[in-house]
PDB file of N, CA and C in Angstrom:
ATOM      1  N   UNK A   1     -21.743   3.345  11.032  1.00  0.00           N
ATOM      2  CA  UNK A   1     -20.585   4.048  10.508  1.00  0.00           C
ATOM      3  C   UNK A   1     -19.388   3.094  10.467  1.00  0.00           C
ATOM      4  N   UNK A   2     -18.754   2.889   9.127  1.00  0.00           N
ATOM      5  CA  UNK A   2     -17.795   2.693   9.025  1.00  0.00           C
ATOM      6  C   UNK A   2     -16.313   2.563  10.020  1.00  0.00           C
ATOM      7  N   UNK A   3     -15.329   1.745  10.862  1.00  0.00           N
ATOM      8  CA  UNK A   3     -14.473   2.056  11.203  1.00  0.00           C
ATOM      9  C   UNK A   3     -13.632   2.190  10.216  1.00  0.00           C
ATOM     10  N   UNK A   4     -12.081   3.481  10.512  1.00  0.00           N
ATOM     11  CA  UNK A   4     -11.268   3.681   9.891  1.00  0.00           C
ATOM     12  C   UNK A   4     -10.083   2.430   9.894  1.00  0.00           C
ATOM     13  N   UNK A   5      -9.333   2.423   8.665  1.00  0.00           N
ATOM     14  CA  UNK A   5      -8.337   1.092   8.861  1.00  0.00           C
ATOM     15  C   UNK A   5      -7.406   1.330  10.545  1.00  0.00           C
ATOM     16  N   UNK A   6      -7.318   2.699  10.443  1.00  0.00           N
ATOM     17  CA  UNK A   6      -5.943   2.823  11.763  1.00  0.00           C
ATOM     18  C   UNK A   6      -6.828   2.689  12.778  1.00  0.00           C
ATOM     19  N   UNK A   7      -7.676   2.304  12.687  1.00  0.00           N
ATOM     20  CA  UNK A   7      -9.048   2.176  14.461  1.00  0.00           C
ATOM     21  C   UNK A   7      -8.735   0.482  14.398  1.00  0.00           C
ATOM     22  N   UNK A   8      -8.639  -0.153  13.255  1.00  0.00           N
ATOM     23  CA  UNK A   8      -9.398  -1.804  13.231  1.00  0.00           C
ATOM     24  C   UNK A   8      -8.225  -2.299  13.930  1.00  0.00           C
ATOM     25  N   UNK A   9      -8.324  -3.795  14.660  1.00  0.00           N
ATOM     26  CA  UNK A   9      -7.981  -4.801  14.921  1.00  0.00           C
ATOM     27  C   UNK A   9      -6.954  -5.623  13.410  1.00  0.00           C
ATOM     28  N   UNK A  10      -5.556  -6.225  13.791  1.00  0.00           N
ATOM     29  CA  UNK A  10      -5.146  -6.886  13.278  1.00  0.00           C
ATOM     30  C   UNK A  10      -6.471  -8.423  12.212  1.00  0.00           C
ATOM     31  N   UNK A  11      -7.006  -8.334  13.136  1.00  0.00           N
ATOM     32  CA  UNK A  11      -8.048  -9.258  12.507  1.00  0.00           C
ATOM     33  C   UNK A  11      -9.147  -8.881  12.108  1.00  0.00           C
ATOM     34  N   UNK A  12      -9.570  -7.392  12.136  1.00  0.00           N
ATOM     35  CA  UNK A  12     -10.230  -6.836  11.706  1.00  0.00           C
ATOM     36  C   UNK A  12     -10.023  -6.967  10.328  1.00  0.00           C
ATOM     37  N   UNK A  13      -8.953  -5.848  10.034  1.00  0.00           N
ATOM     38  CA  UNK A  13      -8.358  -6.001   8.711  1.00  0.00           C
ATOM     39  C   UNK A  13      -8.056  -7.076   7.822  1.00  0.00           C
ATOM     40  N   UNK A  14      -7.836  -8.122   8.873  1.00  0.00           N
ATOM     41  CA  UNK A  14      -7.487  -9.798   7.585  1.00  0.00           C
ATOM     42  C   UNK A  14      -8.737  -9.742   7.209  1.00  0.00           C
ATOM     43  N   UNK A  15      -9.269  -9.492   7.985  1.00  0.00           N
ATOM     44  CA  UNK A  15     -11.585  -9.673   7.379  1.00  0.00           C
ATOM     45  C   UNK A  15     -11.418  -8.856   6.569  1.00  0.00           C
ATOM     46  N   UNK A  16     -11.532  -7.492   6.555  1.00  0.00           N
ATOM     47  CA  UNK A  16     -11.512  -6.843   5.544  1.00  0.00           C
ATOM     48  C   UNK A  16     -10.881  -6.845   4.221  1.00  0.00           C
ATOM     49  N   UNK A  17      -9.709  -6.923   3.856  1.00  0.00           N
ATOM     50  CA  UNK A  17      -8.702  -7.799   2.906  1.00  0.00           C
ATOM     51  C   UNK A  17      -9.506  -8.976   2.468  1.00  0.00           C
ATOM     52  N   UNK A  18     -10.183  -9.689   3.290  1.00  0.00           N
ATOM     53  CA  UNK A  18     -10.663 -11.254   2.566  1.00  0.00           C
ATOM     54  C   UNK A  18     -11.674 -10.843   1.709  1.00  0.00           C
ATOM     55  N   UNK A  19     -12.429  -9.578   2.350  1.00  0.00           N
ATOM     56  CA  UNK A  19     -13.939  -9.304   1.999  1.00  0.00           C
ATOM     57  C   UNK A  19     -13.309  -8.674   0.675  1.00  0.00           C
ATOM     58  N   UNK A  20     -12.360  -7.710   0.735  1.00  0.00           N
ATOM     59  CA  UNK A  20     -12.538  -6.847  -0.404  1.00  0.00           C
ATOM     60  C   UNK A  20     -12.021  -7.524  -1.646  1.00  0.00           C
ATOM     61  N   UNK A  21     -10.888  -8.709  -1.025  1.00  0.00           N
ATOM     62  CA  UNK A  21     -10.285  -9.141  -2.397  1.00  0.00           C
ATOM     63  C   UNK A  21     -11.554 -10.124  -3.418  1.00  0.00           C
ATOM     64  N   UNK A  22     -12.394 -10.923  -2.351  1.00  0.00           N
ATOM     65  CA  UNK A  22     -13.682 -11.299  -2.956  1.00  0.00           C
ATOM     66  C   UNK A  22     -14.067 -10.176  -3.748  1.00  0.00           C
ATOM     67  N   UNK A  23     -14.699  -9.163  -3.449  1.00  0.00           N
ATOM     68  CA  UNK A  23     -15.556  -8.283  -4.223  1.00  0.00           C
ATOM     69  C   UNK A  23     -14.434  -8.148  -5.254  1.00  0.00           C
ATOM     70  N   UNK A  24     -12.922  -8.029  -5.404  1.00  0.00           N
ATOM     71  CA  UNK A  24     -12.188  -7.280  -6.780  1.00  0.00           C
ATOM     72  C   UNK A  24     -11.966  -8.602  -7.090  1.00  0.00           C
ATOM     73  N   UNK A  25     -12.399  -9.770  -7.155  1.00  0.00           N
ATOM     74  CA  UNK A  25     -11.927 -11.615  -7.816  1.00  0.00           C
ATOM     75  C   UNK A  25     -13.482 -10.926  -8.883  1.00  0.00           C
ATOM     76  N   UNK A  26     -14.507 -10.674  -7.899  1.00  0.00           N
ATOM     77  CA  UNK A  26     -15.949 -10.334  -9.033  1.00  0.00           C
ATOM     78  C   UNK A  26     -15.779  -9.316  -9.908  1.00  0.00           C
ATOM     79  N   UNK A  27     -15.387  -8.045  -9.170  1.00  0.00           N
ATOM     80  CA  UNK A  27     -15.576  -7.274  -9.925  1.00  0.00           C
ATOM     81  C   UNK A  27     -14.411  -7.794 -11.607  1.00  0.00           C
ATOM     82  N   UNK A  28     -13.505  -8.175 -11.103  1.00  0.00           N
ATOM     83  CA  UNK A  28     -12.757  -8.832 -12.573  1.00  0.00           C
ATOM     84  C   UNK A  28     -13.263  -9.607 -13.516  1.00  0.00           C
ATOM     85  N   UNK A  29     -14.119 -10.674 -13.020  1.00  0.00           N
ATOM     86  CA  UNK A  29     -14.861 -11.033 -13.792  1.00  0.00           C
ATOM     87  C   UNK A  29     -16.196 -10.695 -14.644  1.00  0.00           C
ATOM     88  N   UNK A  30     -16.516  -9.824 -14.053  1.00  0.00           N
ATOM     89  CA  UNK A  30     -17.391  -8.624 -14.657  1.00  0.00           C
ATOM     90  C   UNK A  30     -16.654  -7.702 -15.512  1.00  0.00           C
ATOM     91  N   UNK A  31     -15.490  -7.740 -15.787  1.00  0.00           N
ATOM     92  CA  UNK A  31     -14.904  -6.349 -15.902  1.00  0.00           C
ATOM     93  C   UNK A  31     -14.975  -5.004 -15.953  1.00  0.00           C
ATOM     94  N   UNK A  32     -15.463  -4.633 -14.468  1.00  0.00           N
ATOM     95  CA  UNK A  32     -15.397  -3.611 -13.960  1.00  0.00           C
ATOM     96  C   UNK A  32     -14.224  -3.055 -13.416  1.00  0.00           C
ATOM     97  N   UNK A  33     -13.706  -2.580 -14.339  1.00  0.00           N
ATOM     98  CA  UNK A  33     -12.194  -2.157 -14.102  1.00  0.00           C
ATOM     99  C   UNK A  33     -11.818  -1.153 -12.956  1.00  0.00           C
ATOM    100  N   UNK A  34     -12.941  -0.042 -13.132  1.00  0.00           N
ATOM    101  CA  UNK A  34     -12.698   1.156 -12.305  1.00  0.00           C
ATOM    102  C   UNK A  34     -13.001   0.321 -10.791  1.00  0.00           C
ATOM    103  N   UNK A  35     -13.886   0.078 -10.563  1.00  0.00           N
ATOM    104  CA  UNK A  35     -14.489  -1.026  -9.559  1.00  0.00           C
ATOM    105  C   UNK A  35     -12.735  -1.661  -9.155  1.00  0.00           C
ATOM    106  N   UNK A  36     -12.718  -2.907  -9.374  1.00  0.00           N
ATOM    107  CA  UNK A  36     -11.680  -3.272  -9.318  1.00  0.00           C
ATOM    108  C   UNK A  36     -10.293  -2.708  -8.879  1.00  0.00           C
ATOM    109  N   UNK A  37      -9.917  -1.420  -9.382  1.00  0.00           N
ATOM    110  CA  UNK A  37      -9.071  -0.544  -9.139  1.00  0.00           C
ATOM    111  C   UNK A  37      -9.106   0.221  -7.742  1.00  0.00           C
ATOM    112  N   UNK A  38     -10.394   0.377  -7.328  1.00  0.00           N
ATOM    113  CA  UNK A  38     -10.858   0.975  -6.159  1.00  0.00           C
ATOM    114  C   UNK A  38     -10.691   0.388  -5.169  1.00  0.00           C
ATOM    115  N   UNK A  39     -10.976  -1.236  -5.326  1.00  0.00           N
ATOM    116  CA  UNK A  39     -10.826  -2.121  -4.494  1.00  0.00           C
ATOM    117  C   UNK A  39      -9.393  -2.590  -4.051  1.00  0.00           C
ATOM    118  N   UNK A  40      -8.388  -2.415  -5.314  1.00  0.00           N
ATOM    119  CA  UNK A  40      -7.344  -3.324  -4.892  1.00  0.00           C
ATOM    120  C   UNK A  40      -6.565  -1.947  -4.154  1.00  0.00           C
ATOM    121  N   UNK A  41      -6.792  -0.569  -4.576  1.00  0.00           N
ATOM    122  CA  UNK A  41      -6.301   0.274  -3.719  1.00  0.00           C
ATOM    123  C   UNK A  41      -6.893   0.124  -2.053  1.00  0.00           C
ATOM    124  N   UNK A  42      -7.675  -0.044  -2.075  1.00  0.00           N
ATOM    125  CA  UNK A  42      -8.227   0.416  -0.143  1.00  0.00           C
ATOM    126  C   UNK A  42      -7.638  -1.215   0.053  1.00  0.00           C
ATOM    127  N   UNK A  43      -7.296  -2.822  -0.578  1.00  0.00           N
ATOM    128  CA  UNK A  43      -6.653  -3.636  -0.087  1.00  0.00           C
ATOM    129  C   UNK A  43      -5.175  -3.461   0.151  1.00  0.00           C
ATOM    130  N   UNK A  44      -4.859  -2.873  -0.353  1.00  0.00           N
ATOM    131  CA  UNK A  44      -2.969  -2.021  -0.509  1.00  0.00           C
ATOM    132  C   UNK A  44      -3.123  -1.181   0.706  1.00  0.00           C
ATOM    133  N   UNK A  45      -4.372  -0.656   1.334  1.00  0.00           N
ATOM    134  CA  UNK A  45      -4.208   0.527   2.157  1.00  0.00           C
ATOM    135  C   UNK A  45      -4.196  -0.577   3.465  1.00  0.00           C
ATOM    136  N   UNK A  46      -5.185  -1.273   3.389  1.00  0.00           N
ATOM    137  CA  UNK A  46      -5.559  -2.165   4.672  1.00  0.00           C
ATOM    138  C   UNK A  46      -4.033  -2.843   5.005  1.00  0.00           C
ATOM    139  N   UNK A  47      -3.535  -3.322   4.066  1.00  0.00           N
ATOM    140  CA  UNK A  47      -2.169  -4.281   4.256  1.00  0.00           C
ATOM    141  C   UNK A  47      -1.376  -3.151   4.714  1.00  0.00           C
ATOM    142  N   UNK A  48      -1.414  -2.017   4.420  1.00  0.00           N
ATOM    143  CA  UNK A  48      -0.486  -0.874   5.158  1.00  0.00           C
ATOM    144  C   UNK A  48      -0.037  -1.305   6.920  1.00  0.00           C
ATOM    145  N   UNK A  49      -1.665  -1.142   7.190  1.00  0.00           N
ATOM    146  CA  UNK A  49      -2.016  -1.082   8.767  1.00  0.00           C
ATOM    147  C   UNK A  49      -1.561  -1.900   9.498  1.00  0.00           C
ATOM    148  N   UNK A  50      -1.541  -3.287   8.600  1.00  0.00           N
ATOM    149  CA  UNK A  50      -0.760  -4.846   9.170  1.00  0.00           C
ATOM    150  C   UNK A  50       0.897  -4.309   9.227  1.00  0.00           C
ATOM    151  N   UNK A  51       1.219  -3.716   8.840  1.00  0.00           N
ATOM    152  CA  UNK A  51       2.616  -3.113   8.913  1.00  0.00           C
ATOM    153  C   UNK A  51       3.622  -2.751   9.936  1.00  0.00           C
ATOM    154  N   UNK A  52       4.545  -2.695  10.425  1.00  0.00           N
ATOM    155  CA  UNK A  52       4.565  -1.375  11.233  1.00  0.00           C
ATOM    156  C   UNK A  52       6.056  -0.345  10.800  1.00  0.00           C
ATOM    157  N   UNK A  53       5.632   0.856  10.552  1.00  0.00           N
ATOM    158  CA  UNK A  53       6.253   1.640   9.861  1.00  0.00           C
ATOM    159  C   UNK A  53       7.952   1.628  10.755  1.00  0.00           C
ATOM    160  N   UNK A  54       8.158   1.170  11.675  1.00  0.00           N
ATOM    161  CA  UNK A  54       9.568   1.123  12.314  1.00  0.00           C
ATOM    162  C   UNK A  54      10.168   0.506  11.725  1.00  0.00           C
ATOM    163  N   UNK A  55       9.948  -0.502  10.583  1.00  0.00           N
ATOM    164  CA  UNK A  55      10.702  -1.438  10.200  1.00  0.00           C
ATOM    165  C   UNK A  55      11.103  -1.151   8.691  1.00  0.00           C
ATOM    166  N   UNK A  56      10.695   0.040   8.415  1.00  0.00           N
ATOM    167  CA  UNK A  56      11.214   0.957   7.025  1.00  0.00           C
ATOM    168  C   UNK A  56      12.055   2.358   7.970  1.00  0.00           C
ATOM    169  N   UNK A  57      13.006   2.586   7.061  1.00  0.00           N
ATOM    170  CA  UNK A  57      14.239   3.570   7.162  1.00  0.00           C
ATOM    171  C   UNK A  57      14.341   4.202   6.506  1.00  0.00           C
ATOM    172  N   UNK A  58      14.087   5.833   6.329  1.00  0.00           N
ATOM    173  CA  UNK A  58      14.726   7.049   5.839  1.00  0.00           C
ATOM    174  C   UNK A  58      16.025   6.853   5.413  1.00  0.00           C
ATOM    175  N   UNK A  59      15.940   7.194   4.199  1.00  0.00           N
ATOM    176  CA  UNK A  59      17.269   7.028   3.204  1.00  0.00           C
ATOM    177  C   UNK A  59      18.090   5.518   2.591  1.00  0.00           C
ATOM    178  N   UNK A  60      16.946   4.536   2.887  1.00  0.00           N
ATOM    179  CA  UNK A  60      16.836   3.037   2.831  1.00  0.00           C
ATOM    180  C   UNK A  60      16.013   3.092   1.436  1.00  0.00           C
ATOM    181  N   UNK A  61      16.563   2.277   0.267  1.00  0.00           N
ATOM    182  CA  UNK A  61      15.511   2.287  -0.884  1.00  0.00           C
ATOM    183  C   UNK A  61      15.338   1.217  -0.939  1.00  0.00           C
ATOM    184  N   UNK A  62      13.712   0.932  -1.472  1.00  0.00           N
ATOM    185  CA  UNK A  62      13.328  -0.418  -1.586  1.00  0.00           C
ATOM    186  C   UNK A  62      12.882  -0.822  -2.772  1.00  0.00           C
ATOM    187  N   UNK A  63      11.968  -1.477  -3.648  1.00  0.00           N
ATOM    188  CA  UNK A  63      11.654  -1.826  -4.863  1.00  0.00           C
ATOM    189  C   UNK A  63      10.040  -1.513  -4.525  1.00  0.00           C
ATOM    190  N   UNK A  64       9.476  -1.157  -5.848  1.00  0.00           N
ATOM    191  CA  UNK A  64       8.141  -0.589  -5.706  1.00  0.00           C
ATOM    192  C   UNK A  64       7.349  -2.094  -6.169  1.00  0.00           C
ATOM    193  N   UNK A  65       6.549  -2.830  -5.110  1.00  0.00           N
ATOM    194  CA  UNK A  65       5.904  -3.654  -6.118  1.00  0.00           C
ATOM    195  C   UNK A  65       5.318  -3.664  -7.110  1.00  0.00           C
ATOM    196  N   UNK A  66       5.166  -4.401  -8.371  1.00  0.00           N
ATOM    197  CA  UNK A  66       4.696  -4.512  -8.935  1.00  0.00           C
ATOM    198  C   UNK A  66       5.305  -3.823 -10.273  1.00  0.00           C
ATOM    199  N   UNK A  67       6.592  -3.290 -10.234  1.00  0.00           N
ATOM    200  CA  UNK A  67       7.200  -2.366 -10.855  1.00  0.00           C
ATOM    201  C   UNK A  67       8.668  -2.843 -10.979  1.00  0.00           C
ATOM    202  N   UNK A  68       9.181  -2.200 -11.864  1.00  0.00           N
ATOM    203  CA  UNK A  68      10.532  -2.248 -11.910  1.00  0.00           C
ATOM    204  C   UNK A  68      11.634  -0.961 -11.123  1.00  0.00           C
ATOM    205  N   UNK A  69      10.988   0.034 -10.371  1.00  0.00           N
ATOM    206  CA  UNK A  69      10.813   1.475  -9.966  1.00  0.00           C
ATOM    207  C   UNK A  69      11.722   0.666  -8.380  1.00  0.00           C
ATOM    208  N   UNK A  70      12.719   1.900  -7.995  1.00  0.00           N
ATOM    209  CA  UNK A  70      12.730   1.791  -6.771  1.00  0.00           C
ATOM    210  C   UNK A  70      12.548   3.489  -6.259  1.00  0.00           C
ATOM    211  N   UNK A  71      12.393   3.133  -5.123  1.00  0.00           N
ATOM    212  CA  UNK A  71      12.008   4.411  -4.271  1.00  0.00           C
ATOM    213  C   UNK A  71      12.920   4.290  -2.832  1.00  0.00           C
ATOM    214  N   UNK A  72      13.487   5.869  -2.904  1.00  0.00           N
ATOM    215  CA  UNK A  72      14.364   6.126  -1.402  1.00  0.00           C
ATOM    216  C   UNK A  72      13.349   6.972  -0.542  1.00  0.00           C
ATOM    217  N   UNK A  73      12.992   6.365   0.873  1.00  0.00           N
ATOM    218  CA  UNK A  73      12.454   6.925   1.774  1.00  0.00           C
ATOM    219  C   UNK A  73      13.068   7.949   2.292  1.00  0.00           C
ATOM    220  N   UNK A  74      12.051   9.664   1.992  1.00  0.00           N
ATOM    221  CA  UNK A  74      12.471  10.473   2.887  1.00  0.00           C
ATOM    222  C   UNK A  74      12.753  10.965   4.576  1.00  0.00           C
ATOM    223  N   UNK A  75      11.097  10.253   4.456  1.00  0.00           N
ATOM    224  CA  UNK A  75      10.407  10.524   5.814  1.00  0.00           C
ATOM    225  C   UNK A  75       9.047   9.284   5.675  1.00  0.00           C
ATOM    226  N   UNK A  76       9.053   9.254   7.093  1.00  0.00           N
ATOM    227  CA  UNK A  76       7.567   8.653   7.633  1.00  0.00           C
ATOM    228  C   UNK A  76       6.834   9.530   7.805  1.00  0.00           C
ATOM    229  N   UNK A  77       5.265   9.164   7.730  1.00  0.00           N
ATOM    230  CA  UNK A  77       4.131   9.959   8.460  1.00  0.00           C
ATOM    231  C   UNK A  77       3.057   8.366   8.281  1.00  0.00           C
ATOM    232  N   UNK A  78       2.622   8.127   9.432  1.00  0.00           N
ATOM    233  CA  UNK A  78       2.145   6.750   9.816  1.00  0.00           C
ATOM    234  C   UNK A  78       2.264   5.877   8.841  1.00  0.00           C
ATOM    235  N   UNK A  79       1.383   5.568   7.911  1.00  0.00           N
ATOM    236  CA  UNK A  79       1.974   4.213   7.536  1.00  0.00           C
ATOM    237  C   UNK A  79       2.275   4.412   5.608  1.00  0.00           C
ATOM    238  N   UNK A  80       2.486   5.545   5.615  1.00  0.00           N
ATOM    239  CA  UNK A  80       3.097   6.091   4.522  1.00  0.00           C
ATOM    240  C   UNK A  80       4.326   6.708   4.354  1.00  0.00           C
ATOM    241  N   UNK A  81       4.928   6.213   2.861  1.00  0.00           N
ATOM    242  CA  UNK A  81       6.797   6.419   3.304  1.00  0.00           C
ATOM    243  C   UNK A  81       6.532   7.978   1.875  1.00  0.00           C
ATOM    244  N   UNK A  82       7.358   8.996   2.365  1.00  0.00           N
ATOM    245  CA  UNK A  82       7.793  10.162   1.500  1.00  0.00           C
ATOM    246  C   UNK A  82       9.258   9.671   1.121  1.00  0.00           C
ATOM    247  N   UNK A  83       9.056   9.837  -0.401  1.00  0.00           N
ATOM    248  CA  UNK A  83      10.090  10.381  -0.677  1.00  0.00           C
ATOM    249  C   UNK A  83       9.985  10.051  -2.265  1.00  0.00           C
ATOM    250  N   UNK A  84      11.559   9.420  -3.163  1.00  0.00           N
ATOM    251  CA  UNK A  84      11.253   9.874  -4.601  1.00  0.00           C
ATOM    252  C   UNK A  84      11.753   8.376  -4.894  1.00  0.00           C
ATOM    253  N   UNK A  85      11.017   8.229  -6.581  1.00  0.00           N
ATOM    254  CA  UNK A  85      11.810   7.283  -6.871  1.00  0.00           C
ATOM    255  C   UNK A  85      12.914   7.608  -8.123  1.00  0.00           C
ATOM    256  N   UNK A  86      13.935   6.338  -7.798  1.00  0.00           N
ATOM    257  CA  UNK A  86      15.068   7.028  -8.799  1.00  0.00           C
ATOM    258  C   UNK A  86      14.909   7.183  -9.966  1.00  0.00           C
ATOM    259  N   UNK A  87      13.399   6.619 -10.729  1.00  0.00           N
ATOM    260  CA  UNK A  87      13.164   7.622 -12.081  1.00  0.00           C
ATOM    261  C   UNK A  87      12.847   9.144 -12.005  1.00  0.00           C
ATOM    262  N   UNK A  88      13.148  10.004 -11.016  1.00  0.00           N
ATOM    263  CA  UNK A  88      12.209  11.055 -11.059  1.00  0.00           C
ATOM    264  C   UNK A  88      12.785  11.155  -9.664  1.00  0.00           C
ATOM    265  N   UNK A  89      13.893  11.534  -9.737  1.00  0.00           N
ATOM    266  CA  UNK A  89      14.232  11.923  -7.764  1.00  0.00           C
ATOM    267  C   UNK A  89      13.752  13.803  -8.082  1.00  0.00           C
ATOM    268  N   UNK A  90      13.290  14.571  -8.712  1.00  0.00           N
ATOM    269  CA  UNK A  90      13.106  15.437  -8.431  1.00  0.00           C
ATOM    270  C   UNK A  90      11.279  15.291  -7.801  1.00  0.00           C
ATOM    271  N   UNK A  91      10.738  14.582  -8.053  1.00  0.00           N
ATOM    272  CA  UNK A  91       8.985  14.544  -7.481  1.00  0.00           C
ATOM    273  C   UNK A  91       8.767  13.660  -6.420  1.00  0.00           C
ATOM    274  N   UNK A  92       8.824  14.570  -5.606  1.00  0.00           N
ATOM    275  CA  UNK A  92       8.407  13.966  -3.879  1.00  0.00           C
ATOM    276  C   UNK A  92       7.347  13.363  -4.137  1.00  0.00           C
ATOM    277  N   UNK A  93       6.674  12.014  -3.834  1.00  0.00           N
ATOM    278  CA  UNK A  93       5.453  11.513  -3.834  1.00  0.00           C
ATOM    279  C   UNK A  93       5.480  10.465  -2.395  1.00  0.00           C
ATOM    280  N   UNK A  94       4.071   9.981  -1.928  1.00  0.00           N
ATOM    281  CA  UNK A  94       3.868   9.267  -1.110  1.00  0.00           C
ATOM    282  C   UNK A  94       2.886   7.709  -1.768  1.00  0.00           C
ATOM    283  N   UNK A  95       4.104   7.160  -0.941  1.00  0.00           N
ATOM    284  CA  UNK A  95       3.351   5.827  -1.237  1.00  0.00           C
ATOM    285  C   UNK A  95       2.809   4.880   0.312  1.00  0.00           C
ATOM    286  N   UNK A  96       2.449   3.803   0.202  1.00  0.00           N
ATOM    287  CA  UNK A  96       2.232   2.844   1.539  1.00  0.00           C
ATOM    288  C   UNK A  96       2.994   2.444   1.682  1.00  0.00           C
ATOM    289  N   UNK A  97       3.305   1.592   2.470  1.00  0.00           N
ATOM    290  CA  UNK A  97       4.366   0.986   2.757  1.00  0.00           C
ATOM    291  C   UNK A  97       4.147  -0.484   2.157  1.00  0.00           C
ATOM    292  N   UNK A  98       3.123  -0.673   2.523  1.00  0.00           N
ATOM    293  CA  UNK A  98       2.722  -2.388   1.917  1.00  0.00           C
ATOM    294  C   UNK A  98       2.979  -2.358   0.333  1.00  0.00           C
ATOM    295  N   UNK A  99       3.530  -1.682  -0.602  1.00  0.00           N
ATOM    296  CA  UNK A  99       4.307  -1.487  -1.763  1.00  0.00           C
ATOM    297  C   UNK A  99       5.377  -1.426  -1.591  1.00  0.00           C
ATOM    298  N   UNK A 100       6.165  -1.327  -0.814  1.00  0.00           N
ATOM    299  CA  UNK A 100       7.956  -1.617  -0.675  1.00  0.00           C
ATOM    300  C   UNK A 100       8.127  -2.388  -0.209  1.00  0.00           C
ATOM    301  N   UNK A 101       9.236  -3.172  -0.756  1.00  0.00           N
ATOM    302  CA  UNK A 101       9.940  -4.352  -0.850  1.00  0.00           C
ATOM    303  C   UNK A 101      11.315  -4.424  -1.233  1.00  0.00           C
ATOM    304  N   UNK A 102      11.869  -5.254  -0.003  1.00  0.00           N
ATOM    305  CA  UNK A 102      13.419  -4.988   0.058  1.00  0.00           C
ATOM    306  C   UNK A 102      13.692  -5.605  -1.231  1.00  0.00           C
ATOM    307  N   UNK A 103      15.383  -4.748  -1.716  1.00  0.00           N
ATOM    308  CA  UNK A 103      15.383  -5.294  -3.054  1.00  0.00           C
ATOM    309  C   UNK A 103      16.254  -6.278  -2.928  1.00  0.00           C
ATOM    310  N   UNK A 104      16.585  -6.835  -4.007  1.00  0.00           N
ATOM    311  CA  UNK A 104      16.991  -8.332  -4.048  1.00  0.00           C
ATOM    312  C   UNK A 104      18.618  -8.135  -4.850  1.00  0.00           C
TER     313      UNK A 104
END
């Protein structure tokens, strides 16, 4: 059985991250997109865990990687931040944290 990311070891997870970004370097070259997509999400989740959510702030907005989007933190719940981003402050959504990034 599988361990969960919030069970693993700091070095657990760098293993895991190494392993999965291998499998989504293949699956790209295959272009297996959905594949790929699956993968780089549970690597976004793993980098969560390397995190630690004390160092993000409620009502602190950060930049969404990979995006031009920022997002204001409502609330924590472990290593996921609530709240909205300013395209759309009416739709509460949850993201990881390993997607925010202080803005510049």
């Amino acid at each position: 059985m599988e361990k969960r990311y919030s069970q693993m070891t700091p070095h657990e997870l760098n293993t895991e991250i190494a392993l999965l970004s291998e499998k989504a370097r293949k699956a790209e070259q295959h272009g297996i997109i959905n594949e790929l997509a699956v993968l780089e999400r549970k690597i976004t989740m793993a980098k969560a865990y390397l995190l630690n959510p004390e160092d993000y702030s409620p009502g602190e907005t950060y930049r969404v990687e990979n995006t031009e989007d920022e997002f204001t933190i409502s609330y924590l719940n472990g290593v996921f931040a609530w709240g909205y981003r300013t395209s759309s402050p009416q739709q509460e959504e949850a993201l990881p944290i390993s997607v925010l990034q202080e803005k510049e």
